[in-house]
C-alpha atoms as a PDB file:
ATOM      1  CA  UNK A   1      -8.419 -91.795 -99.874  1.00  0.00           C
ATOM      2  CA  UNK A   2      -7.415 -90.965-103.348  1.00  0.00           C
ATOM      3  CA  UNK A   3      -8.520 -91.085-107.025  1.00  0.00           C
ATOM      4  CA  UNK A   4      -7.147 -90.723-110.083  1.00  0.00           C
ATOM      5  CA  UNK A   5      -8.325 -92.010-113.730  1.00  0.00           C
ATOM      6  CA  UNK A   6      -6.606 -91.903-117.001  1.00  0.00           C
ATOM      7  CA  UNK A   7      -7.712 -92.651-120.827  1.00  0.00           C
ATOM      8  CA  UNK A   8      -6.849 -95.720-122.402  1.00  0.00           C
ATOM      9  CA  UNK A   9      -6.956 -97.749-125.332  1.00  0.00           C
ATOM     10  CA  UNK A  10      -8.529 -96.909-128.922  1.00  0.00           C
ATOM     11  CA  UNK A  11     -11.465 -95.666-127.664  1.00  0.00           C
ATOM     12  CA  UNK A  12     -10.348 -93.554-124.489  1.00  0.00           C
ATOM     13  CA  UNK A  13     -12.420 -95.316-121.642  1.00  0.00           C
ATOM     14  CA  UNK A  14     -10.942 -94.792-118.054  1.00  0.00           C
ATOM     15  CA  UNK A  15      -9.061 -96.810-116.271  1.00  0.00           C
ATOM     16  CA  UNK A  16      -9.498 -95.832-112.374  1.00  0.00           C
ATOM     17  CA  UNK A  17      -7.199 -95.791-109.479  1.00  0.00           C
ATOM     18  CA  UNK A  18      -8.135 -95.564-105.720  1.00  0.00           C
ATOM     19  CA  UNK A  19      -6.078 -95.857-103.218  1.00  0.00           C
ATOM     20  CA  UNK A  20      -5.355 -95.339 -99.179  1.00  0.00           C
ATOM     21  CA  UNK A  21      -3.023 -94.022 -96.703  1.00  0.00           C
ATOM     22  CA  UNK A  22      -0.926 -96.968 -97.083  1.00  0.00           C
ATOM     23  CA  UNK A  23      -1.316 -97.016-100.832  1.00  0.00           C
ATOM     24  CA  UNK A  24      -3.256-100.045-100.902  1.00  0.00           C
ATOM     25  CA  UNK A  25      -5.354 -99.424-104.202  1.00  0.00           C
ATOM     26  CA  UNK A  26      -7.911-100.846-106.129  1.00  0.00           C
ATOM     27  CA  UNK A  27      -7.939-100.979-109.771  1.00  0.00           C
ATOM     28  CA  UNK A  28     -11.364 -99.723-111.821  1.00  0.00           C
ATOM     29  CA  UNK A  29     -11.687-101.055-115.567  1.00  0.00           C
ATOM     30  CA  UNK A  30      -8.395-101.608-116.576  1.00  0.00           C
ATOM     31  CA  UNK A  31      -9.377-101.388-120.056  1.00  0.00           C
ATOM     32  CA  UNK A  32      -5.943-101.684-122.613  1.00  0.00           C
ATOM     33  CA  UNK A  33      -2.534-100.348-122.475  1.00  0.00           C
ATOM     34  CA  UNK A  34      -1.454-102.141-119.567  1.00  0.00           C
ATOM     35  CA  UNK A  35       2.088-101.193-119.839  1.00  0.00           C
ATOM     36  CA  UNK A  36       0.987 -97.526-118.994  1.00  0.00           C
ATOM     37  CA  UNK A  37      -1.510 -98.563-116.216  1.00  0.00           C
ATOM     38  CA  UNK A  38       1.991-100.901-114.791  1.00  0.00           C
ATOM     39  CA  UNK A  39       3.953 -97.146-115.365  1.00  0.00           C
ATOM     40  CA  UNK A  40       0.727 -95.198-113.441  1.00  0.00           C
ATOM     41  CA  UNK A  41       0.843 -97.692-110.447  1.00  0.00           C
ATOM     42  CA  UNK A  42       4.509 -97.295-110.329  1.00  0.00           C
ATOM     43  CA  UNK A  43       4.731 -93.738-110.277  1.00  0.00           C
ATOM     44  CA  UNK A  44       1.778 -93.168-107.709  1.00  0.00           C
ATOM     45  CA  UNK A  45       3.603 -95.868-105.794  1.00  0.00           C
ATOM     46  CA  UNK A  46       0.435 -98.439-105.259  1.00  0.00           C
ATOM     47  CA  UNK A  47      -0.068-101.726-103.871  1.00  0.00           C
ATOM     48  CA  UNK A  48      -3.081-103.353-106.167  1.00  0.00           C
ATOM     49  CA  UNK A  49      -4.958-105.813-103.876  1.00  0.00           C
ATOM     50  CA  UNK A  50      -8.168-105.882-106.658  1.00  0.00           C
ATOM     51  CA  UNK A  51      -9.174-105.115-109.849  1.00  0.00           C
ATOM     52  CA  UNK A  52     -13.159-103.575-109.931  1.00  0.00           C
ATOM     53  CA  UNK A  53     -15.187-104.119-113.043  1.00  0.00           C
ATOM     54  CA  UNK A  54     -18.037-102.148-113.667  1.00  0.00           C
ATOM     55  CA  UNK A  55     -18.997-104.141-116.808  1.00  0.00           C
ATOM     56  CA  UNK A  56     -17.379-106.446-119.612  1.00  0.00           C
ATOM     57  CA  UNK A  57     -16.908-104.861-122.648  1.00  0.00           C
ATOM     58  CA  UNK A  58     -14.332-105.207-124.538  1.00  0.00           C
ATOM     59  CA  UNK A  59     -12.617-100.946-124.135  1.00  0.00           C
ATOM     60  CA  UNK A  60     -13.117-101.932-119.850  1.00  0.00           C
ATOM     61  CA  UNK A  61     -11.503-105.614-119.867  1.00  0.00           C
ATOM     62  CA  UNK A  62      -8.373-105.443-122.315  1.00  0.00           C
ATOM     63  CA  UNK A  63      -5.701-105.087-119.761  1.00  0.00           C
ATOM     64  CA  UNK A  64      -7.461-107.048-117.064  1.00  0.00           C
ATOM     65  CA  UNK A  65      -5.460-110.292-117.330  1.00  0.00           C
ATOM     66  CA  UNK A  66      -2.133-108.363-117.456  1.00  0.00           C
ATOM     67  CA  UNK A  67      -3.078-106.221-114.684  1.00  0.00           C
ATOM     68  CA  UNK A  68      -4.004-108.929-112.597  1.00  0.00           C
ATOM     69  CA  UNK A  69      -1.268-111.750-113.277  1.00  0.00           C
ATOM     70  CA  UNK A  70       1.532-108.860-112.724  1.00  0.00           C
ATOM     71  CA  UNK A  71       0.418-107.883-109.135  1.00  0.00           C
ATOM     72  CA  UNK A  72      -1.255-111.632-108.597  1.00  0.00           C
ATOM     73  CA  UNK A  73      -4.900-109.864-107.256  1.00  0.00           C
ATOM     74  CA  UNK A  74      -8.490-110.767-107.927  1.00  0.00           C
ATOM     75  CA  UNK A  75     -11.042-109.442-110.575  1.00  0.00           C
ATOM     76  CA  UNK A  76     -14.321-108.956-109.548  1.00  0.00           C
ATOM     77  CA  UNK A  77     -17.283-108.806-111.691  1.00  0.00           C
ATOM     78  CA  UNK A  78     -21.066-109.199-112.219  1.00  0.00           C
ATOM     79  CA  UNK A  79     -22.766-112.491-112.459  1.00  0.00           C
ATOM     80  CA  UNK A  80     -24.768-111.264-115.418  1.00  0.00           C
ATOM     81  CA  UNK A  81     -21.778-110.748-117.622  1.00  0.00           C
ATOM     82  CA  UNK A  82     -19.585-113.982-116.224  1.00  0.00           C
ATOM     83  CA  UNK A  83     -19.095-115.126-119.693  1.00  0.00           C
ATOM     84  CA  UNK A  84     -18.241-111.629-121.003  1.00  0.00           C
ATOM     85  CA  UNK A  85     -14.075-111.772-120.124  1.00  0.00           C
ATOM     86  CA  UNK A  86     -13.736-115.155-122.312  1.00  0.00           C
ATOM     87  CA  UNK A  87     -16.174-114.225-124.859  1.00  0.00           C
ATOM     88  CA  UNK A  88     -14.890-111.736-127.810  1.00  0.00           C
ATOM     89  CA  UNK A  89     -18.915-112.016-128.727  1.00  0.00           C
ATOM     90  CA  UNK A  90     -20.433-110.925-125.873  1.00  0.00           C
ATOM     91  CA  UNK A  91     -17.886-108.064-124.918  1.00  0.00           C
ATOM     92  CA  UNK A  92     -17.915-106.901-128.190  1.00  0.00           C
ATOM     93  CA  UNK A  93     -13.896-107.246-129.183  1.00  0.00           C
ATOM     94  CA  UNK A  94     -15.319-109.663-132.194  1.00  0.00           C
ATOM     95  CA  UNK A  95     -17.423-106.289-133.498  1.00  0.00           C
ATOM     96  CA  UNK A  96     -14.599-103.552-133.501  1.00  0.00           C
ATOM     97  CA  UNK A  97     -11.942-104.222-136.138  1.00  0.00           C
ATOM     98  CA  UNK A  98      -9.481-101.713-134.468  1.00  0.00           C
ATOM     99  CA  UNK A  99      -8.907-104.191-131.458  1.00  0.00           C
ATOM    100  CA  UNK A 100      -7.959-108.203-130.803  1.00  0.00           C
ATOM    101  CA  UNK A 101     -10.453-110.639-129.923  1.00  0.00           C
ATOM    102  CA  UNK A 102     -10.586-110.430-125.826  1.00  0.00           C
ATOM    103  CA  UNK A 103     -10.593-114.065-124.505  1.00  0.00           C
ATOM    104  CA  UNK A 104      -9.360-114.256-121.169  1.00  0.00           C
ATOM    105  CA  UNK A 105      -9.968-115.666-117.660  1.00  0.00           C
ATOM    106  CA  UNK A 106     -12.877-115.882-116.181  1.00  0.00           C
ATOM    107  CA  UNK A 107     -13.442-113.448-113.197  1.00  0.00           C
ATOM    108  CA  UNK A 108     -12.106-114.649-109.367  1.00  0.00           C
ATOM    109  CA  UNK A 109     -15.030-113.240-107.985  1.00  0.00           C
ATOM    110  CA  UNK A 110     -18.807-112.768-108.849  1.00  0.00           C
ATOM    111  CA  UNK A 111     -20.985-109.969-107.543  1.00  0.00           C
ATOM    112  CA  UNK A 112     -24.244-111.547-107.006  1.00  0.00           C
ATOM    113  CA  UNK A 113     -26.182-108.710-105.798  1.00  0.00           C
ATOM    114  CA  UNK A 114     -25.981-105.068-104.750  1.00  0.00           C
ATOM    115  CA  UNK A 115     -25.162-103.795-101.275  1.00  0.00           C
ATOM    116  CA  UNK A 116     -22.414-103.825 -99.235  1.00  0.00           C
ATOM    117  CA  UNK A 117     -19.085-104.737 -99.936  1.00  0.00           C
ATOM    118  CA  UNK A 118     -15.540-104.752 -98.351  1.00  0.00           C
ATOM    119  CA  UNK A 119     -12.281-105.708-100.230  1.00  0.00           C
ATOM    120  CA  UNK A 120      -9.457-105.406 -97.664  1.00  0.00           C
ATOM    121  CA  UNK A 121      -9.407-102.012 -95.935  1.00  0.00           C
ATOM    122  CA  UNK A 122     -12.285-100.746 -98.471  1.00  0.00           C
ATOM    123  CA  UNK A 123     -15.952-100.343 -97.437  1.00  0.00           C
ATOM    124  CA  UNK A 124     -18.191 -99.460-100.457  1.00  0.00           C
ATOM    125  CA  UNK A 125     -21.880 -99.812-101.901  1.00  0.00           C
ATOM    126  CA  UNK A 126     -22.183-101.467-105.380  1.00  0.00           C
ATOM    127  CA  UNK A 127     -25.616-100.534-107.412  1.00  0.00           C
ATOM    128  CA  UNK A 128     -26.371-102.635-109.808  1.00  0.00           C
ATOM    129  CA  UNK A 129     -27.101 -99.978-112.801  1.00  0.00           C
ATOM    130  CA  UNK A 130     -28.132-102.158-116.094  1.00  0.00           C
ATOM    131  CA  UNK A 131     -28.880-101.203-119.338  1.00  0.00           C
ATOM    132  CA  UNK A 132     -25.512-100.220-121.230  1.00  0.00           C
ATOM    133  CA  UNK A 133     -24.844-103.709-120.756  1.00  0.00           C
ATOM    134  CA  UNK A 134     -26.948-106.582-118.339  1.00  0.00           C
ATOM    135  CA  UNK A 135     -24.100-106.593-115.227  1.00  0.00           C
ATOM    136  CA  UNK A 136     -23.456-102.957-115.343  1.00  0.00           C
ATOM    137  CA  UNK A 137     -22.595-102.082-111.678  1.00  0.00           C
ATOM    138  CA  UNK A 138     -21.386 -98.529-109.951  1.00  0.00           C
ATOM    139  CA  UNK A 139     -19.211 -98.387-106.983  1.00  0.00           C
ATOM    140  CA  UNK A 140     -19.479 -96.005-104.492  1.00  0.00           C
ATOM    141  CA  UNK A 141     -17.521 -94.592-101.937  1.00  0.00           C
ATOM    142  CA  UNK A 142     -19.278 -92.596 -99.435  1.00  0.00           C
ATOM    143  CA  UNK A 143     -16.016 -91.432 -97.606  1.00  0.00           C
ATOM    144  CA  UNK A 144     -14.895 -89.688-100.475  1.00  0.00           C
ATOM    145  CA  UNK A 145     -18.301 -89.087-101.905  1.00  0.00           C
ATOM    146  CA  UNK A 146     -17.285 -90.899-105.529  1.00  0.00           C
ATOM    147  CA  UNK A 147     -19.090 -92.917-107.764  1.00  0.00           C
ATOM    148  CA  UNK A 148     -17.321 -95.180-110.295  1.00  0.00           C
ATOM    149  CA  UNK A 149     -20.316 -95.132-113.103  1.00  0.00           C
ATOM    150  CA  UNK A 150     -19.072 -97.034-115.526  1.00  0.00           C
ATOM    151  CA  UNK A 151     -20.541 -96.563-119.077  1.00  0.00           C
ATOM    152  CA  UNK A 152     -23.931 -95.863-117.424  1.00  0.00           C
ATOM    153  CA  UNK A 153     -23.728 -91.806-116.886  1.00  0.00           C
ATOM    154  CA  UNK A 154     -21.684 -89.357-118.626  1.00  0.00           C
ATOM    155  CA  UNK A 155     -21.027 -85.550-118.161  1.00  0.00           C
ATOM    156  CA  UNK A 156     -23.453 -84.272-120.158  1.00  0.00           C
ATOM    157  CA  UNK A 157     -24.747 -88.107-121.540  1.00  0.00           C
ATOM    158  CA  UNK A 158     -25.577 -91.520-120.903  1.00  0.00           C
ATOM    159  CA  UNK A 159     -24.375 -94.721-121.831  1.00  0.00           C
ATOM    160  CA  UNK A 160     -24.772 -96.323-125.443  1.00  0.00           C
ATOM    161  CA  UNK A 161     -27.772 -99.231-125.643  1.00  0.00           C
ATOM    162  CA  UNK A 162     -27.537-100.360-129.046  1.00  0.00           C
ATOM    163  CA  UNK A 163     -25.116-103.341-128.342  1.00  0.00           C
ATOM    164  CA  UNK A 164     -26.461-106.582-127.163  1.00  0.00           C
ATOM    165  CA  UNK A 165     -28.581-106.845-123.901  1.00  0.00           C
ATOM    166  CA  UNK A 166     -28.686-103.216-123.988  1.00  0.00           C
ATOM    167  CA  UNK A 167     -31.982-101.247-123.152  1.00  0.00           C
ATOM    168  CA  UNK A 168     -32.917 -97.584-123.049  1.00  0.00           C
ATOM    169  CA  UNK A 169     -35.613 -97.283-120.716  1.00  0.00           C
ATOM    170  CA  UNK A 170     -33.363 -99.699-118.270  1.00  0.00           C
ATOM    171  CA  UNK A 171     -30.601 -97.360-118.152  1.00  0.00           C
ATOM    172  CA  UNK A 172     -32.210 -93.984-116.961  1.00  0.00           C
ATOM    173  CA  UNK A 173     -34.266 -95.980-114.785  1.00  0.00           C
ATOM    174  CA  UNK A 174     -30.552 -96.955-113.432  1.00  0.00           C
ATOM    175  CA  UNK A 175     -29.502 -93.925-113.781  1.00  0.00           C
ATOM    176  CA  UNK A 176     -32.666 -92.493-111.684  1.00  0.00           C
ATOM    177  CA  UNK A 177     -32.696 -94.984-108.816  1.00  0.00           C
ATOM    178  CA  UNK A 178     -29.576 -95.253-108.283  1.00  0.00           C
ATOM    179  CA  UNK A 179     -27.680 -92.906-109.063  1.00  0.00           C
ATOM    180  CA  UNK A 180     -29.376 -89.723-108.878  1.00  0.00           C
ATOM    181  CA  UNK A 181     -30.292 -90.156-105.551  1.00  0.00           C
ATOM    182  CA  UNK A 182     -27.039 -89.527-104.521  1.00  0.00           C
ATOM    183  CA  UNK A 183     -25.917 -86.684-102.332  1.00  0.00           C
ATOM    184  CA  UNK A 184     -25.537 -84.024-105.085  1.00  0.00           C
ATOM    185  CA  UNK A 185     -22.020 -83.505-104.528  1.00  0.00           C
ATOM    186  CA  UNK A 186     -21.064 -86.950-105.529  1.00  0.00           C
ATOM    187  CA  UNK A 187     -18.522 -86.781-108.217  1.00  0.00           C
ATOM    188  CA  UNK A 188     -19.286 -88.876-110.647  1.00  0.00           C
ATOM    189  CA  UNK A 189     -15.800 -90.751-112.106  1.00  0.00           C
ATOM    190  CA  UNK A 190     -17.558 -91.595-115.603  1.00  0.00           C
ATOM    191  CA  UNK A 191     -16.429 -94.966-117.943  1.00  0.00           C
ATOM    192  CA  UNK A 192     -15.899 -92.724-120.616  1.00  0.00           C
ATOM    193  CA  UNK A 193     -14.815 -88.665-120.838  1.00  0.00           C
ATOM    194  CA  UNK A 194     -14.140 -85.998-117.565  1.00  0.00           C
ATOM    195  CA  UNK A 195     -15.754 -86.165-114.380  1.00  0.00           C
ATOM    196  CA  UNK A 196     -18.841 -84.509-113.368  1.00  0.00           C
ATOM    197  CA  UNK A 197     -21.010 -84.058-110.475  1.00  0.00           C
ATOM    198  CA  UNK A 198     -24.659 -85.535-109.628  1.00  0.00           C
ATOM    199  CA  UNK A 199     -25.789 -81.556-109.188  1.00  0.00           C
ATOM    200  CA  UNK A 200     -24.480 -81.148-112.734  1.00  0.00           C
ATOM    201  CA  UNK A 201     -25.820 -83.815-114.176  1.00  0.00           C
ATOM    202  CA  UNK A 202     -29.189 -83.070-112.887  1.00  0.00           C
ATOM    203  CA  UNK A 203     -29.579 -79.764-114.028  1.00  0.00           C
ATOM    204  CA  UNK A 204     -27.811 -79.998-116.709  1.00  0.00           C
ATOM    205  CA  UNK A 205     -27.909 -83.567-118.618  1.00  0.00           C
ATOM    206  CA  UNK A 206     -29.845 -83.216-121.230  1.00  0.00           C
ATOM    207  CA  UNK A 207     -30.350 -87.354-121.608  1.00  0.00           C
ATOM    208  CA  UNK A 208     -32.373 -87.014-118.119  1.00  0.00           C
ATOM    209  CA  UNK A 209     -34.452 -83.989-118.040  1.00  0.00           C
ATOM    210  CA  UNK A 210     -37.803 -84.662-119.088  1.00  0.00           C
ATOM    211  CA  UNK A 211     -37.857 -87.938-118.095  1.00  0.00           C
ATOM    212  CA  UNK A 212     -40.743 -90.146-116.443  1.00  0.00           C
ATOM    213  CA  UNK A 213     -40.210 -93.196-114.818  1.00  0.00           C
END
């Protein structure tokens, strides 16, 4: 399999691509600009069959409806944050002046739990990782030793807790139990910013050293 991400919208939050040897692909957090993310799928030649969400605010959802009526796929997303996508409240579009109100459709499909999970020919874990936001889920894919984190680790950071249903201490425990324990060559494809690994991070993040659980 393959991977790329690329910045989008106002606030540059990653949009992710993965994709097979047939170039069946799933979409990560397409966030805003979905003309370019159309002009990305074109030019890597993709087949979208899903569109991932790691959570529902508003820099990760923008493009989602776009995204998903062009190519006629499914969204999936957290039961936690099922409101979020029709709710410029609760994914915070209604607090940043420098985007629209985001009030789509609902999700297709609700993640209910972590574990296991298959879409088509793709076999993946999700971890449920709260505490940027209440649904905040990571997906990872052992075969290619990748873990989408959303907006819950950064190179070098972590994610923000100050908007609604965040919490702190929730995140690095995330962060800790579920992510952390991760072979440390796991590269970490962050919501937000480059890539980094789980050996980095440990050693280096400055957000988790220190810390006791």
């Amino acid at each position: 399999m393959k991977w790329k991400q690329m910045a989008v919208g106002p606030v540059q939050a990653n949009a992710g691509f993965l994709w097979n040897e047939k170039n069946e692909a799933l979409i990560i957090d397409p966030g805003a600009e979905g003309g370019r993310i159309k002009r990305k799928v074109e030019k890597l030649e993709l087949k979208p069959i899903a569109i991932l969400l790691t959570h529902a605010h508003f820099d990760h959802i923008g493009a989602v409806d776009l995204i998903r009526e062009t190519y006629q796929i499914p969204v999936y997303l957290h039961i936690y944050e099922e409101k979020w996508l029709s709710d410029a409240s609760l994914n915070g579009s209604k607090l940043f002046p420098v985007v629209d109100n985001i009030e789509g459709k609902p999700a297709d499909h609700l993640i209910e739990s972590e574990g296991e999970m298959t879409i088509g020919p793709f076999q993946f874990e999700v971890f449920e990782t709260p505490g940027h936001s209440p649904g905040s889920v990571s997906f990872y894919f052992k075969d290619v030793n990748l873990v989408f984190s959303g907006d819950a680790l950064f190179a070098g950071s972590v994610g923000r807790t100050d908007l609604p249903g965040g919490n702190q201490k929730q995140l690095l425990n995330s962060i800790h139990n579920r992510l952390l324990v991760l072979p440390e060559e796991t590269i970490v494809a962050s919501g937000h910013g480059p890539s980094t690994t789980i050996e980095v991070e440990m050693a280096e993040n400055p957000f988790l050293n220190g810390f006791s659980l």
